[in-house]
N, C-alpha and C. Protein backbone atom coordinates (compact mmCIF):
# COMPACT_ATOMS: atom_id res chain seq x y z
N UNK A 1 115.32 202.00 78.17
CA UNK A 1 115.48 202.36 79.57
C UNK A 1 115.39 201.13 80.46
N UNK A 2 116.27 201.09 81.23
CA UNK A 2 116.40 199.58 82.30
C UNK A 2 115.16 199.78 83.14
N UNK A 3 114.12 200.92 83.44
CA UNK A 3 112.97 201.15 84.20
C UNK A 3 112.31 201.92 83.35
N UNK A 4 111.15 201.62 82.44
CA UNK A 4 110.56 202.73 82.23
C UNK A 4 109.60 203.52 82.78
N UNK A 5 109.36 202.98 84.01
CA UNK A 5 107.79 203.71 84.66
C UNK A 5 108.80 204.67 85.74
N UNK A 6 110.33 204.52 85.95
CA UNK A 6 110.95 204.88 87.21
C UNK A 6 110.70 206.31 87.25
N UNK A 7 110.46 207.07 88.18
CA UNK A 7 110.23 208.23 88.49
C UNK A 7 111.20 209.16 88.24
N UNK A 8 111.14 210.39 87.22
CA UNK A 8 112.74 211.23 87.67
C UNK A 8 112.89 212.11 88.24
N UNK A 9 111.82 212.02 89.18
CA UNK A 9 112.13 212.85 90.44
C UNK A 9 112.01 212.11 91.45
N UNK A 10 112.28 211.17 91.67
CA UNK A 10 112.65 210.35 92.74
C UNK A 10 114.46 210.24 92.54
N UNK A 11 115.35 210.87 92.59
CA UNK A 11 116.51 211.28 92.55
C UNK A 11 117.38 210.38 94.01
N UNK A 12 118.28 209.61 93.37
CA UNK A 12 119.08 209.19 94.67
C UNK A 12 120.16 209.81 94.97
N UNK A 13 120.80 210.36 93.82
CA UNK A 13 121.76 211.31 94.53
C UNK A 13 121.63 212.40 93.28
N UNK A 14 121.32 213.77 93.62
CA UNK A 14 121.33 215.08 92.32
C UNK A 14 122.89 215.04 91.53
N UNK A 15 123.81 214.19 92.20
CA UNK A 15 125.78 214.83 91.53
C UNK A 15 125.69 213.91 90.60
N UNK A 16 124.45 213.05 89.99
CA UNK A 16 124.34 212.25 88.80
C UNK A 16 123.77 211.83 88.35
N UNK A 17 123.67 211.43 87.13
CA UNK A 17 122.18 210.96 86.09
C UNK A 17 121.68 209.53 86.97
N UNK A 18 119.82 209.63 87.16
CA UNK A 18 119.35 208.48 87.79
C UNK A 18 119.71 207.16 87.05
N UNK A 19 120.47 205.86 87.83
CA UNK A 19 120.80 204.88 87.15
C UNK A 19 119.62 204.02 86.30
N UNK A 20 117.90 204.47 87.23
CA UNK A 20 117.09 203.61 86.12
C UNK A 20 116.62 204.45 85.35
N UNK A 21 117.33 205.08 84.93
CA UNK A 21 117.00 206.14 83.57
C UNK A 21 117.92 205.79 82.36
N UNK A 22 119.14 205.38 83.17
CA UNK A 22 119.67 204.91 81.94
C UNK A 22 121.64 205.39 82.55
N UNK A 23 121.44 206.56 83.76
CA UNK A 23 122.78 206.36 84.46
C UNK A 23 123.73 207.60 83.86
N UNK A 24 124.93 207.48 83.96
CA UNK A 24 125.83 208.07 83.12
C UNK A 24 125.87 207.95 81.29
N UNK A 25 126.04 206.70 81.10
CA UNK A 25 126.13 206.04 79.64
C UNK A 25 124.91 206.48 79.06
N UNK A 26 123.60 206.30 79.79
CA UNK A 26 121.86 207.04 78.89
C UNK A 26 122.30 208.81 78.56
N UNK A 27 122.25 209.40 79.78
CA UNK A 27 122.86 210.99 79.58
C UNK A 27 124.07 211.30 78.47
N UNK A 28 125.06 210.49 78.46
CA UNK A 28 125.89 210.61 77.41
C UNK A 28 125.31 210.45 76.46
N UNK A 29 124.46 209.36 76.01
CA UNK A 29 123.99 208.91 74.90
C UNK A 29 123.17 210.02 74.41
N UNK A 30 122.65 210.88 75.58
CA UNK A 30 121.31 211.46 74.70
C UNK A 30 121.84 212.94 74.36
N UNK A 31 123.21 213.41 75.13
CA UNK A 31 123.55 214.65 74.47
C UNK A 31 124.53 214.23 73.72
N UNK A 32 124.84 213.13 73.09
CA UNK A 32 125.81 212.68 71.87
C UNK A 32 123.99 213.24 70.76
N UNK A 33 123.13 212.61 71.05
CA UNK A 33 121.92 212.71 70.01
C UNK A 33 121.35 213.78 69.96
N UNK A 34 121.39 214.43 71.04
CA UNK A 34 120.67 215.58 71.09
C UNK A 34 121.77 217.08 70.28
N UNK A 35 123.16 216.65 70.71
CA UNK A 35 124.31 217.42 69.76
C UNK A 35 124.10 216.95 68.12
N UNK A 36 123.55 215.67 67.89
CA UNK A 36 123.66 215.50 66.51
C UNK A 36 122.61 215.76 65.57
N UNK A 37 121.48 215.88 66.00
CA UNK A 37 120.29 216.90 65.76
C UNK A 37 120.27 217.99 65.75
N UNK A 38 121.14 219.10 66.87
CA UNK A 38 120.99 219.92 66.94
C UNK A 38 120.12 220.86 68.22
N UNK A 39 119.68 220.05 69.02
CA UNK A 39 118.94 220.04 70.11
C UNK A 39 119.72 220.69 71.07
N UNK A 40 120.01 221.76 72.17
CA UNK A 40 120.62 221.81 73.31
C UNK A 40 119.53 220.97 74.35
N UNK A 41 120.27 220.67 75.46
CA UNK A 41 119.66 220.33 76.86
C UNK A 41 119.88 221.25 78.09
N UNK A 42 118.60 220.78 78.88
CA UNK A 42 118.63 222.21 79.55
C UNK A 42 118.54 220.79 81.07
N UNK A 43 119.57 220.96 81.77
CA UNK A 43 119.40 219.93 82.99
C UNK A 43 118.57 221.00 84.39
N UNK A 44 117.84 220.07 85.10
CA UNK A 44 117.01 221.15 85.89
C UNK A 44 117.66 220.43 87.47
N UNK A 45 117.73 220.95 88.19
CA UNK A 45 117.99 220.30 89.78
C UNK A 45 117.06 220.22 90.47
N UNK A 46 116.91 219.28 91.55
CA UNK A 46 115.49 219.06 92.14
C UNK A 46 115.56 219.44 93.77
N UNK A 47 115.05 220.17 94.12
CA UNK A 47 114.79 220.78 95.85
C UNK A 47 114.97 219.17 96.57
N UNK A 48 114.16 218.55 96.31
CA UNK A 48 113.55 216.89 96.81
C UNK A 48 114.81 216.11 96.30
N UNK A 49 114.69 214.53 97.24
CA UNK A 49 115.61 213.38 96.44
C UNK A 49 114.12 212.52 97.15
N UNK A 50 114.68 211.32 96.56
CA UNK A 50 113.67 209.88 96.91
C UNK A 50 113.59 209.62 98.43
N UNK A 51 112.63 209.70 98.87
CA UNK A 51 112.32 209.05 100.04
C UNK A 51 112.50 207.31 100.58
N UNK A 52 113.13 206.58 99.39
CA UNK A 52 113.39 205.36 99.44
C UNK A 52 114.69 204.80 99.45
N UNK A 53 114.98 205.67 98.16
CA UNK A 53 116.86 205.33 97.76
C UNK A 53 117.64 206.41 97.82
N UNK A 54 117.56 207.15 98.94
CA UNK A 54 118.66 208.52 98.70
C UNK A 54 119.85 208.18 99.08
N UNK A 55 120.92 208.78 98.28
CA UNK A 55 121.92 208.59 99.34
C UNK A 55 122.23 209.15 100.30
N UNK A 56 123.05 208.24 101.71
CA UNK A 56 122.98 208.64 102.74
C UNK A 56 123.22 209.83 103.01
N UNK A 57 124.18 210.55 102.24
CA UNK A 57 124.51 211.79 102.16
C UNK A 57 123.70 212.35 102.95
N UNK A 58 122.48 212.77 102.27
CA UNK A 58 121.03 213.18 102.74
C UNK A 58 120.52 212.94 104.27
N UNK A 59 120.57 211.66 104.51
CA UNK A 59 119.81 211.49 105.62
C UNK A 59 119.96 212.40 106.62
N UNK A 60 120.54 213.11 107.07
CA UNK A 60 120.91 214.04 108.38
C UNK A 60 119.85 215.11 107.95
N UNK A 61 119.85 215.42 107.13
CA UNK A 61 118.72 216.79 106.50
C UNK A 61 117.87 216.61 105.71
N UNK A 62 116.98 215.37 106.13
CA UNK A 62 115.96 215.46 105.66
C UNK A 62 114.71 215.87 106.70
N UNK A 63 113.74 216.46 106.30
CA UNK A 63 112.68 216.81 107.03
C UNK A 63 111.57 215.69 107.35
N UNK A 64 110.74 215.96 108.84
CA UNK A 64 110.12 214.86 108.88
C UNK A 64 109.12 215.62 109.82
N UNK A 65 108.03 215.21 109.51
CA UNK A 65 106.72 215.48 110.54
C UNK A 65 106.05 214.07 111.48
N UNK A 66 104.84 214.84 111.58
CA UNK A 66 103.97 214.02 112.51
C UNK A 66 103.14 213.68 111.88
N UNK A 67 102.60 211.90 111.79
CA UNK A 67 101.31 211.92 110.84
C UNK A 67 100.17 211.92 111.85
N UNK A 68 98.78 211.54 111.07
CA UNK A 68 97.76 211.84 112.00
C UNK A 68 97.87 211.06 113.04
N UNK A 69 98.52 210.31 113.71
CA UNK A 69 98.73 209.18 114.80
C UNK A 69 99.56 209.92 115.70
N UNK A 70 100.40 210.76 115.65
CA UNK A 70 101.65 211.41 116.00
C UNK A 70 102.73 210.30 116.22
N UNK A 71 103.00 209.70 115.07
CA UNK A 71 104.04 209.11 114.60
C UNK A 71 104.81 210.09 113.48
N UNK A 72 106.38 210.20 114.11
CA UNK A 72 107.56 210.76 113.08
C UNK A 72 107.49 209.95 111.65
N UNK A 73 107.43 210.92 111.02
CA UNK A 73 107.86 210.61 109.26
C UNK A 73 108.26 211.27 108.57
N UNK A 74 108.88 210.91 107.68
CA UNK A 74 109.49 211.66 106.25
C UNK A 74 108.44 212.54 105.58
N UNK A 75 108.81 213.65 105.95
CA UNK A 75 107.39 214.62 104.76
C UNK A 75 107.84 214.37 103.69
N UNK A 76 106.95 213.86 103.02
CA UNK A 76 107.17 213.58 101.46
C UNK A 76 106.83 214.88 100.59
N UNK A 77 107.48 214.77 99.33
CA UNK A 77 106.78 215.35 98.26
C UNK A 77 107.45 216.94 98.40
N UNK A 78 106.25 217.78 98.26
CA UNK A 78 106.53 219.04 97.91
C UNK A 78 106.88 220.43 99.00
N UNK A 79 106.91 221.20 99.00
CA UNK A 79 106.74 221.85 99.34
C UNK A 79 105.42 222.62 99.62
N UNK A 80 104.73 221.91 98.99
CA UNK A 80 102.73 222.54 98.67
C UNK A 80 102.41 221.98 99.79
N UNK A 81 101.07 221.63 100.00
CA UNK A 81 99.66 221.35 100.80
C UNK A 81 99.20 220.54 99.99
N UNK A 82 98.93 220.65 98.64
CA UNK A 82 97.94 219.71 97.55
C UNK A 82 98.52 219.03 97.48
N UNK A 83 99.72 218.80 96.67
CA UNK A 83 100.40 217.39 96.36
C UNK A 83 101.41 216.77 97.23
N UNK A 84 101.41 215.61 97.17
CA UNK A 84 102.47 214.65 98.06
C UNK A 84 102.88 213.85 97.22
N UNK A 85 103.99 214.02 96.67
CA UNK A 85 104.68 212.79 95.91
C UNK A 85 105.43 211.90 97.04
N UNK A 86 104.95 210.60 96.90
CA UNK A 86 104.94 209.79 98.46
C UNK A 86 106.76 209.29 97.97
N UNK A 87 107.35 209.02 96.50
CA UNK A 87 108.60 208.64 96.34
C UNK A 87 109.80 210.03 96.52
N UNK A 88 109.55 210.73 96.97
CA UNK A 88 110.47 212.03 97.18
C UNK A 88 110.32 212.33 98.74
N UNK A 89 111.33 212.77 99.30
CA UNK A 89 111.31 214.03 100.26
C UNK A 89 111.58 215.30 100.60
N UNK A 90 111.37 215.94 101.69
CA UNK A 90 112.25 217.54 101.52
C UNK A 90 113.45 217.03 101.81
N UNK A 91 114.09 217.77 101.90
CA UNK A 91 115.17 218.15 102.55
C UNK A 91 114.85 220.01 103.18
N UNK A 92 115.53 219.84 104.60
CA UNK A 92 115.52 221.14 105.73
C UNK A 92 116.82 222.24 104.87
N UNK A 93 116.24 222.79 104.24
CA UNK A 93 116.28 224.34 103.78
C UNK A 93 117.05 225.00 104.63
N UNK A 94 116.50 224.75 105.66
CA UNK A 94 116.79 226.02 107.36
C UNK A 94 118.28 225.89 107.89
N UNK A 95 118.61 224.48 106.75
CA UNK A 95 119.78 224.10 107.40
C UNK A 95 121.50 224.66 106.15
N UNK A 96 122.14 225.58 106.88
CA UNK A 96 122.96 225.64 105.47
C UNK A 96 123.47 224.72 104.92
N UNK A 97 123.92 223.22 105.46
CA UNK A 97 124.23 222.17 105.01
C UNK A 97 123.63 221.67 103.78
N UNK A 98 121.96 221.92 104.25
CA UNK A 98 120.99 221.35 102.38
C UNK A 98 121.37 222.21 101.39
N UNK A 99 121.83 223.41 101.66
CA UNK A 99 121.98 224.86 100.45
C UNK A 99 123.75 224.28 100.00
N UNK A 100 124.50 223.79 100.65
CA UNK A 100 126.01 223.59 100.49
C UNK A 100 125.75 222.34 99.55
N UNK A 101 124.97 221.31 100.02
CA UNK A 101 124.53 219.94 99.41
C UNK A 101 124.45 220.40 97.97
N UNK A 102 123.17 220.91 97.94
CA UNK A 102 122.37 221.68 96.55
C UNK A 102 123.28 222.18 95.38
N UNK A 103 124.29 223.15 95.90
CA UNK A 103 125.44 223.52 95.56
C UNK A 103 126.36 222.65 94.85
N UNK A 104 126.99 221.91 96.01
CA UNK A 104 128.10 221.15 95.62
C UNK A 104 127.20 219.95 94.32
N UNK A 105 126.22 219.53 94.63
CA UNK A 105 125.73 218.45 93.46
C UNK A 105 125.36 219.09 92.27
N UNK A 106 125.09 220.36 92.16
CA UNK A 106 124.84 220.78 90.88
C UNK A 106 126.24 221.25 90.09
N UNK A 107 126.93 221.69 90.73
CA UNK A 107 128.28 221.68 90.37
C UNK A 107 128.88 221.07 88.84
C-alpha cells in the first residue's frame, strides 16, 4: 500500500477506490485475488468524505457548525455525539443534491 496508516474513511471522492489505498489498479488487484480464492467482496459507501481532500464536488454540501468560540467549521465525523472522526465530514442530507451525489457515486 503507497499509505498504510491512510484512513478508509477519509474518502476523497466515493465514484472511486481511495488512491492511498492502492487506487483503481489495488481494487482490481484484490478482486482479481479475491475471484481466485474464491472470496466475493462486498463494497460499502460512506455517508462522510474527508474533511481535508474531498473533492470539490462536495464542497457546496458540506455541513458546518459553530465551535465553542462561535467560529464556523466543518462538523466532522459522524453523525453521533460520542465520536468525531476529525479526517471526515458530513455532508447536508437536507439537501437533495447530497442524496443525488450519494446516488450518482455509488452507481
Amino acid at each position: 500500500w503507497p499509505r498504510a496508516d491512510a484512513s478508509p474513511f477519509a474518502v476523497t471522492c466515493r465514484a472511486s477506490p481511495c488512491e492511498m489505498l492502492g487506487g483503481s489498479p489495488g481494487f482490481l488487484d484484490l478482486m482479481r485475488e479475491a475471484r481466485r480464492v474464491g472470496i466475493k467482496i462486498v463494497v460499502d459507501s460512506l455517508s462522510r468524505v474527508s474533511s481535508s481532500r474531498s473533492h470539490r464536488k462536495y464542497a457546496p454540501m458540506t455541513l458546518s457548525t459553530l465551535d465553542e468560540s462561535g467560529k464556523l467549521v466543518l462538523l466532522y465525523g459522524t453523525d453521533g455525539r460520542s465520536v468525531r472522526y476529525e479526517d471526515t465530514t458530513m455532508l447536508n442530507y437536507r439537501m437533495v443534491e447530497s442524496w443525488d451525489a450519494l446516488v450518482e457515486d455509488i452507481r
